[in-house]
C-alpha atoms as a PDB file:
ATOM      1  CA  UNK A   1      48.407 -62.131  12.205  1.00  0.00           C
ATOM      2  CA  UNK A   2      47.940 -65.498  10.724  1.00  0.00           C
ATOM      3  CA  UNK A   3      44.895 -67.318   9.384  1.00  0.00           C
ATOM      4  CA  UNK A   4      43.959 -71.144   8.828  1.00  0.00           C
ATOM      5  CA  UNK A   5      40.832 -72.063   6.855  1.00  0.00           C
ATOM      6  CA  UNK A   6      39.821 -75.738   7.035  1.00  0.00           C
ATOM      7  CA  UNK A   7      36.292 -78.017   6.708  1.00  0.00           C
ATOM      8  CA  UNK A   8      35.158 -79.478   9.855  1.00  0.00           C
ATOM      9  CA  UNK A   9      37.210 -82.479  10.642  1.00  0.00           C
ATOM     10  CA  UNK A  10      34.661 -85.431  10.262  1.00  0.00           C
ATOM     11  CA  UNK A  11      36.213 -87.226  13.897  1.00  0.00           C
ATOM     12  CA  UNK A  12      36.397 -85.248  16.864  1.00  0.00           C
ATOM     13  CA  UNK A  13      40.886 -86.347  17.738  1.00  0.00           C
ATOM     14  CA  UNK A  14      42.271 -84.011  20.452  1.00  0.00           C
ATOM     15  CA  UNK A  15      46.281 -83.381  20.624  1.00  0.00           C
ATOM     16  CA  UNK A  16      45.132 -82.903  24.535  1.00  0.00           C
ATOM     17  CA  UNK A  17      43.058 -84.487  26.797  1.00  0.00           C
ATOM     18  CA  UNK A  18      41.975 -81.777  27.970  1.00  0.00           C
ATOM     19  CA  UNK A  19      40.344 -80.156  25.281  1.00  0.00           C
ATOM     20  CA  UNK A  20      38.171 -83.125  25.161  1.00  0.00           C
ATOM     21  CA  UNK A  21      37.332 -83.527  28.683  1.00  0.00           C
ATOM     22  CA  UNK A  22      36.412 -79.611  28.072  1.00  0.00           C
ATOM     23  CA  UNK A  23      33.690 -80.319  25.779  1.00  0.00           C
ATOM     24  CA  UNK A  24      33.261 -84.029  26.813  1.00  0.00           C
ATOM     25  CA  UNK A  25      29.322 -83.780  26.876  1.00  0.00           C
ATOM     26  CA  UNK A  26      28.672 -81.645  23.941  1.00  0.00           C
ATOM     27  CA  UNK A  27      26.856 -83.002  20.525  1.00  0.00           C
ATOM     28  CA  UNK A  28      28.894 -84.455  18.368  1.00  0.00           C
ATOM     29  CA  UNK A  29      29.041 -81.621  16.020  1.00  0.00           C
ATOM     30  CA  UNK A  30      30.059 -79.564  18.396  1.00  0.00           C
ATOM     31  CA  UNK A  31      33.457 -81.690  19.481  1.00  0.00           C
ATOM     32  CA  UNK A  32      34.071 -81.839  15.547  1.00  0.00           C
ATOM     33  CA  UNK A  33      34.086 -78.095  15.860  1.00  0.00           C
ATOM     34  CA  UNK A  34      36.047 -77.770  18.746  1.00  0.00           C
ATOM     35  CA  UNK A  35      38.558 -79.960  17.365  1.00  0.00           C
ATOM     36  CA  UNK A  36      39.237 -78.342  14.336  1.00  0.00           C
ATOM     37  CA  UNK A  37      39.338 -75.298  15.742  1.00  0.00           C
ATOM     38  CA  UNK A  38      42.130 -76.623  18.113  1.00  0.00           C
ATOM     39  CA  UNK A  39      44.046 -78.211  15.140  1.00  0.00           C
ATOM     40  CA  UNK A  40      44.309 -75.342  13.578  1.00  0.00           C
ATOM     41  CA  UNK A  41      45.409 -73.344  16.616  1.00  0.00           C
ATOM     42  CA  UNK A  42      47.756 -75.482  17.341  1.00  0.00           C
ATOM     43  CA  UNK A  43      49.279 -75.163  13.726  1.00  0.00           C
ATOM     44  CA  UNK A  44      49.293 -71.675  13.511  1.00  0.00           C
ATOM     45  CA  UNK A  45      50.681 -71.338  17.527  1.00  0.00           C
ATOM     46  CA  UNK A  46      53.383 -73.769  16.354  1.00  0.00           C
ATOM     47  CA  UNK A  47      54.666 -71.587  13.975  1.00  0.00           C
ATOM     48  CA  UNK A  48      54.773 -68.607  15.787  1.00  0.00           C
ATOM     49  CA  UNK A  49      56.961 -70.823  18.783  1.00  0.00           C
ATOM     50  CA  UNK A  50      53.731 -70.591  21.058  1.00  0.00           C
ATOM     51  CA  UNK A  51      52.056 -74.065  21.107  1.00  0.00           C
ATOM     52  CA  UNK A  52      52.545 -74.716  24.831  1.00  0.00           C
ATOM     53  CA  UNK A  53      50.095 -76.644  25.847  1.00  0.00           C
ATOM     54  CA  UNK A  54      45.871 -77.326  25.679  1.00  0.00           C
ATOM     55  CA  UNK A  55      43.811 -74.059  24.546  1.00  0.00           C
ATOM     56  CA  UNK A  56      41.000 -74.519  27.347  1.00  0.00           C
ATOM     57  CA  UNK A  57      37.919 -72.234  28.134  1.00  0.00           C
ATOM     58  CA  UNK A  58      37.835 -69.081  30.195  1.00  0.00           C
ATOM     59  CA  UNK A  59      34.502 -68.135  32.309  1.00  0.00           C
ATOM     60  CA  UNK A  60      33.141 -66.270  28.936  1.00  0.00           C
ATOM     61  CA  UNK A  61      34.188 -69.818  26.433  1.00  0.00           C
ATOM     62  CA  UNK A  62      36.662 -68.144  24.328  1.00  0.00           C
ATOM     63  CA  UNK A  63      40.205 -70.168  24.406  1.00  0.00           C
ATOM     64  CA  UNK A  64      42.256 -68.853  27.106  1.00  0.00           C
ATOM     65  CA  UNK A  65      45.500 -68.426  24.725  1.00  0.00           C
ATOM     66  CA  UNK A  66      49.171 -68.811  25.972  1.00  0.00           C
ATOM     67  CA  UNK A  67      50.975 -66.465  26.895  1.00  0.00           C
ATOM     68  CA  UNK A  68      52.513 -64.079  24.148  1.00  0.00           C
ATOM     69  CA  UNK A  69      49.932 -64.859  21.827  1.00  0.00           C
ATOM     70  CA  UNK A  70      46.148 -63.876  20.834  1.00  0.00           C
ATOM     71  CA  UNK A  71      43.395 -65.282  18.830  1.00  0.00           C
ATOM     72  CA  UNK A  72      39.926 -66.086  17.986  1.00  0.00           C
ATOM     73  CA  UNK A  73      38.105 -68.865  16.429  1.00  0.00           C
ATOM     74  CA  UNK A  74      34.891 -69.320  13.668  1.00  0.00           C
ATOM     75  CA  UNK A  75      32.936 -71.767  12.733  1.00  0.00           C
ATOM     76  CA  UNK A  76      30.314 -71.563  10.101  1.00  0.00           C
ATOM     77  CA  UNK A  77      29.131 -73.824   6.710  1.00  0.00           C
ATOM     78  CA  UNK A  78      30.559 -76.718   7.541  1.00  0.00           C
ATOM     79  CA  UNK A  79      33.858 -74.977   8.184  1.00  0.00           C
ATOM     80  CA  UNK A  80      36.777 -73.359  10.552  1.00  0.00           C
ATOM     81  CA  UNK A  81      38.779 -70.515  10.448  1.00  0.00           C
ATOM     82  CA  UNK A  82      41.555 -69.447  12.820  1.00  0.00           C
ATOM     83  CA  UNK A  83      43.546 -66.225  13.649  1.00  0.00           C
ATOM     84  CA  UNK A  84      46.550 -65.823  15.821  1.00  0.00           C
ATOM     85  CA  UNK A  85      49.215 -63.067  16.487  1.00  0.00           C
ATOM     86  CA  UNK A  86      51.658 -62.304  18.955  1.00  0.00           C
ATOM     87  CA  UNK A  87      50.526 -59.946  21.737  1.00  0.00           C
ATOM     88  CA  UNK A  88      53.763 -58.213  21.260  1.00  0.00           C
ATOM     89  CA  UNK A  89      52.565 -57.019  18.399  1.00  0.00           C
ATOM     90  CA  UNK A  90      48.646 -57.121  18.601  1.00  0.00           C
ATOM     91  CA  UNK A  91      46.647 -56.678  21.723  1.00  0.00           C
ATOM     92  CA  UNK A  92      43.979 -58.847  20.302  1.00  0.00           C
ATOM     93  CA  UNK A  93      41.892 -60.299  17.054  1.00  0.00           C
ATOM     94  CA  UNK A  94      38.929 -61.255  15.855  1.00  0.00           C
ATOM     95  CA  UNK A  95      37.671 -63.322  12.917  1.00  0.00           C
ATOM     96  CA  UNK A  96      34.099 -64.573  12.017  1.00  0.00           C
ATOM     97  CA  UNK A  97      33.104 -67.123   8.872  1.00  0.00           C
ATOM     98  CA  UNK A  98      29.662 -67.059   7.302  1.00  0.00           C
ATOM     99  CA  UNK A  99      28.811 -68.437   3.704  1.00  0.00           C
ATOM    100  CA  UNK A 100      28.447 -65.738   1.141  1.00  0.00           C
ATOM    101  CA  UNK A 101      24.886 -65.833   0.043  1.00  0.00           C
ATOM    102  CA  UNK A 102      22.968 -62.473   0.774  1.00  0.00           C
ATOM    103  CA  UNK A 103      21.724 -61.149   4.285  1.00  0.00           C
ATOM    104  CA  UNK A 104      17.993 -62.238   4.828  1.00  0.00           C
ATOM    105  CA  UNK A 105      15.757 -58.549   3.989  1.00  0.00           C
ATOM    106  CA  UNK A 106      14.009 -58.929   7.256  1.00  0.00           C
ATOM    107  CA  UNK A 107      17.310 -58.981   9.114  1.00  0.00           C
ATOM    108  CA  UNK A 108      18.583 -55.329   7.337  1.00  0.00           C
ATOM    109  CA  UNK A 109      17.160 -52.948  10.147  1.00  0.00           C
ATOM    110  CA  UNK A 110      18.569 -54.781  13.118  1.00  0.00           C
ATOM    111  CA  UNK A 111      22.214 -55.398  11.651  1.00  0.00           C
ATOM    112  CA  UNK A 112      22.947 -51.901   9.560  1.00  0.00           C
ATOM    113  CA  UNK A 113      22.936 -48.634  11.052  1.00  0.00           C
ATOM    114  CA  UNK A 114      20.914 -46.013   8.930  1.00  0.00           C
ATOM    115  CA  UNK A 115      24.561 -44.665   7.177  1.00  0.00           C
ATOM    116  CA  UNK A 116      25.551 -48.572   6.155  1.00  0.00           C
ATOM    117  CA  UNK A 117      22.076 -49.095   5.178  1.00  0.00           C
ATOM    118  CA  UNK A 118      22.686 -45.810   3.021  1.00  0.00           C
ATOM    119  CA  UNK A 119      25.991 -46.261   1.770  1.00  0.00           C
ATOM    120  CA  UNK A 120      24.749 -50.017   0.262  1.00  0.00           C
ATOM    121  CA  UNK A 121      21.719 -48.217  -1.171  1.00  0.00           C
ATOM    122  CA  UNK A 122      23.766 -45.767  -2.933  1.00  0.00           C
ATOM    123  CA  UNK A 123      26.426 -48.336  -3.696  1.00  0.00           C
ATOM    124  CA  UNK A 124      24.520 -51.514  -5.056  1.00  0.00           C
ATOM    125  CA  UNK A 125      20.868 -51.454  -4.936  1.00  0.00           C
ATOM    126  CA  UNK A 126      21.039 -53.149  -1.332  1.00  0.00           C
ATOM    127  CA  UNK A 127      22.556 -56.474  -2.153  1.00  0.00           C
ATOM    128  CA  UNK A 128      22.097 -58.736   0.515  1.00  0.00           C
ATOM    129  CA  UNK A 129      25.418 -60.381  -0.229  1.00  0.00           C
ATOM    130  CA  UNK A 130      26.904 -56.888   0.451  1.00  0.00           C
ATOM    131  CA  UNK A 131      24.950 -56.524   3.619  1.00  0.00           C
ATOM    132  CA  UNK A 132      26.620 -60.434   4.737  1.00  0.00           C
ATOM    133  CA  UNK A 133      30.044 -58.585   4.536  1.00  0.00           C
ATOM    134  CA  UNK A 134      28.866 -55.899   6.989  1.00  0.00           C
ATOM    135  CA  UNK A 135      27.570 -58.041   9.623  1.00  0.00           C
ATOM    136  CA  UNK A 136      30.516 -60.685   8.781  1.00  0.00           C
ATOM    137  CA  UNK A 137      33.150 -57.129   9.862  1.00  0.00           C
ATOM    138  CA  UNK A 138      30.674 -56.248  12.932  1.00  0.00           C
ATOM    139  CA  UNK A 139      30.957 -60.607  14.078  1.00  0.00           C
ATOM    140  CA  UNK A 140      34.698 -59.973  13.952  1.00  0.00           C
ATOM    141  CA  UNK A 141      35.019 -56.275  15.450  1.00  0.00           C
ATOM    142  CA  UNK A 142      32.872 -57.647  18.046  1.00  0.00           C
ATOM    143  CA  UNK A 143      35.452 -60.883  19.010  1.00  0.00           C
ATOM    144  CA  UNK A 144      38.514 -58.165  18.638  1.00  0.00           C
ATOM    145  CA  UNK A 145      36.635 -55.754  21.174  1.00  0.00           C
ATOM    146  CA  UNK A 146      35.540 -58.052  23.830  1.00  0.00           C
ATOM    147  CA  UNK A 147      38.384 -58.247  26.087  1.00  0.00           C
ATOM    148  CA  UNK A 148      38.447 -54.413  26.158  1.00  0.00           C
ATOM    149  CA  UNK A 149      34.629 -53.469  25.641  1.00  0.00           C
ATOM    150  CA  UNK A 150      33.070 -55.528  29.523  1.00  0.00           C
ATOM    151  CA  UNK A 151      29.302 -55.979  28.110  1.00  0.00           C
ATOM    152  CA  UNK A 152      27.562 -57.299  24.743  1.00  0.00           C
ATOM    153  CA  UNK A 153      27.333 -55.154  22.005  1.00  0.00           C
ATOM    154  CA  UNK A 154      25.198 -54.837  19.770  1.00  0.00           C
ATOM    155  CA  UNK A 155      25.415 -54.585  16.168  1.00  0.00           C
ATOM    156  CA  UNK A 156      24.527 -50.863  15.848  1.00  0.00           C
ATOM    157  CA  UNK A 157      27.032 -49.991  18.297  1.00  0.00           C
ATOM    158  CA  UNK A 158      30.299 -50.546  15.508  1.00  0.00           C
ATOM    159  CA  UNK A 159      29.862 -48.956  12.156  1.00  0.00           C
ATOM    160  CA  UNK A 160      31.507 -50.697   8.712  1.00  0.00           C
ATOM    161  CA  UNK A 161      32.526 -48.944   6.061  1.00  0.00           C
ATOM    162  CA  UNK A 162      33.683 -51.250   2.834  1.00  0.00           C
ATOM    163  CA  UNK A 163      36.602 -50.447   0.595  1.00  0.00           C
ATOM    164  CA  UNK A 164      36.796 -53.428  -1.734  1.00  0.00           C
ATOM    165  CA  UNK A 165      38.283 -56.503  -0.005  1.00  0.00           C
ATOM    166  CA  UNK A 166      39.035 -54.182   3.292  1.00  0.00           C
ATOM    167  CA  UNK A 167      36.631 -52.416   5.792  1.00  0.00           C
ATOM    168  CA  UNK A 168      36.838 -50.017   9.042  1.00  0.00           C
ATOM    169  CA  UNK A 169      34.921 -50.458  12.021  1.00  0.00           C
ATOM    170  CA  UNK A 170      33.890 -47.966  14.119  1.00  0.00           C
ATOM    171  CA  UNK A 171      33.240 -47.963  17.822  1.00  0.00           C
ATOM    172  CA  UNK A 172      33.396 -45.205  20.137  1.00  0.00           C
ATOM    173  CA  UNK A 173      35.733 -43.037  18.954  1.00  0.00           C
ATOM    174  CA  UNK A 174      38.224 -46.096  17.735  1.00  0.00           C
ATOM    175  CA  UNK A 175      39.066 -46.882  14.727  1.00  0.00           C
ATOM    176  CA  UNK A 176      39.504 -50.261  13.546  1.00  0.00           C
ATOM    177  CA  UNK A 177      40.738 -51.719  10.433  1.00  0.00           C
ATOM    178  CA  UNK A 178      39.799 -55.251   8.978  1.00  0.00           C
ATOM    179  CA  UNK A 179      40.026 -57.276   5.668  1.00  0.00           C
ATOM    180  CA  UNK A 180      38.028 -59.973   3.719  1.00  0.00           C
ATOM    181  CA  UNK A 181      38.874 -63.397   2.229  1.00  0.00           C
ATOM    182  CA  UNK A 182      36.635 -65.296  -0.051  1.00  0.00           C
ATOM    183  CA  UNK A 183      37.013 -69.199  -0.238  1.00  0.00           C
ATOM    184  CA  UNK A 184      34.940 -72.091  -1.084  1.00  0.00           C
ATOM    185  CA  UNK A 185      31.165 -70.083  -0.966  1.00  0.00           C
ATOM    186  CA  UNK A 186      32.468 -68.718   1.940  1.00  0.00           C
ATOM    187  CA  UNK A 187      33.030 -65.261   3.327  1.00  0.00           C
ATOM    188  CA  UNK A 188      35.831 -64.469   6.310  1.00  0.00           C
ATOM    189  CA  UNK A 189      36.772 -61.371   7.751  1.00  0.00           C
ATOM    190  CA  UNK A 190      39.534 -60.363   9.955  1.00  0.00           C
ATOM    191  CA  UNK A 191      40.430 -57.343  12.683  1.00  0.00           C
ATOM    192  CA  UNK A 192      43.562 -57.072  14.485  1.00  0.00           C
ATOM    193  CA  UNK A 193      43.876 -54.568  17.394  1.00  0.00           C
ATOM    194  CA  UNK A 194      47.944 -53.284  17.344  1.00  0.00           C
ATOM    195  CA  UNK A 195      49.012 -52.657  20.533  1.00  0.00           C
ATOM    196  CA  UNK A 196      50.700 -49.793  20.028  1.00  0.00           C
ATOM    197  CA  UNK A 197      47.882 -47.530  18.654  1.00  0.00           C
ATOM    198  CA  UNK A 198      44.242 -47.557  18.915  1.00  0.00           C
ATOM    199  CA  UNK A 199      43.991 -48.291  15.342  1.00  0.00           C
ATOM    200  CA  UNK A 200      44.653 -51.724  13.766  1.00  0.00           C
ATOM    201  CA  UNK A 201      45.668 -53.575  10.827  1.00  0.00           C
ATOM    202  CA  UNK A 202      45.959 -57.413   9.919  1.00  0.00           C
ATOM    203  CA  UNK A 203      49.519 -57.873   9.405  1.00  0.00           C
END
């Protein structure tokens, strides 16, 4: 799997027409995002040997990717971050950006399950900018999930543990493994769903 990190690209330039015609009467923050996001797709397809073409939008707005690869795409404070594998290799990925200060208190019950909520206590005291890294894992288990899992999820229904700058995500008997990245006050993390097992690892 490869990642791109970038700011939001302050003019909204499409390598296809396409992909501006697809978000042609959005805000203008929103074609900045869409652009960058596309950049950096593009990038990261072209050095896998995948970049055939405009990433467009299926029914459910994720990019519909080419074929032989996968991906997802984050936006969050001001910036963009990318992931893309081959599908020979990884049935699918997912990746979510979110700045690192601390989880709102009032938000605790409704993100953490009553074992993450205990494992922080024990852990830290509850530190809200430990709690960000949990929901930041469940944002990107979610994105890796959704082409196999056909209805919303919600955030009780995968369960984090943390091991330093790596985490596992549970859902339903799977088990899913993920890693971190810190850059620039912000936090990233990353799942990749191998296609050979039920388990993953970002390669």
């Amino acid at each position: 799997m490869r990642l791109a990190l970038a700011p939001i690209d302050e003019s909204d330039r499409f390598a296809h027409p396409e992909e501006a015609e697809a978000v042609a009467s959005a805000v203008d923050a929103r074609r900045r995002e869409f652009a960058t996001g596309r950049r950096l797709a593009h990038e990261l397809l072209d050095g896998l040997g995948l970049d055939d073409g405009p990433l467009l939008l299926g029914r459910d707005r994720a990019p519909l990717w080419p074929d032989g690869a996968t991906g997802s795409i984050s936006h969050g404070a001001g910036h963009c971050v990318v992931a893309v594998a081959r599908t020979e290799r990884v049935e699918a990925v997912g990746v979510d950006l979110e700045d690192d200060g601390p989880l709102a208190d009032d938000l605790f019950a409704s993100i953490l399950t009553a074992r993450e909520r205990a494992a922080l206590e024990e852990e830290d005291g509850m530190l809200g900018a430990t709690a960000k890294r949990v929901f930041c894992a469940k944002e990107a288990t979610y994105k890796a999930l959704s082409s196999r899992v056909r209805r919303i999820l919600d955030f009780h229904d995968v369960e984090i543990e943390l091991a330093g700058d790596r985490f596992v995500a549970h859902h339903d008997g799977a088990r899913l493994e993920g890693t971190f990245a810190h850059d620039r006050g912000l936090v990233f993390a990353a799942v990749a769903v191998a296609r050979e097992t039920s388990g993953a690892a970002p390669t």
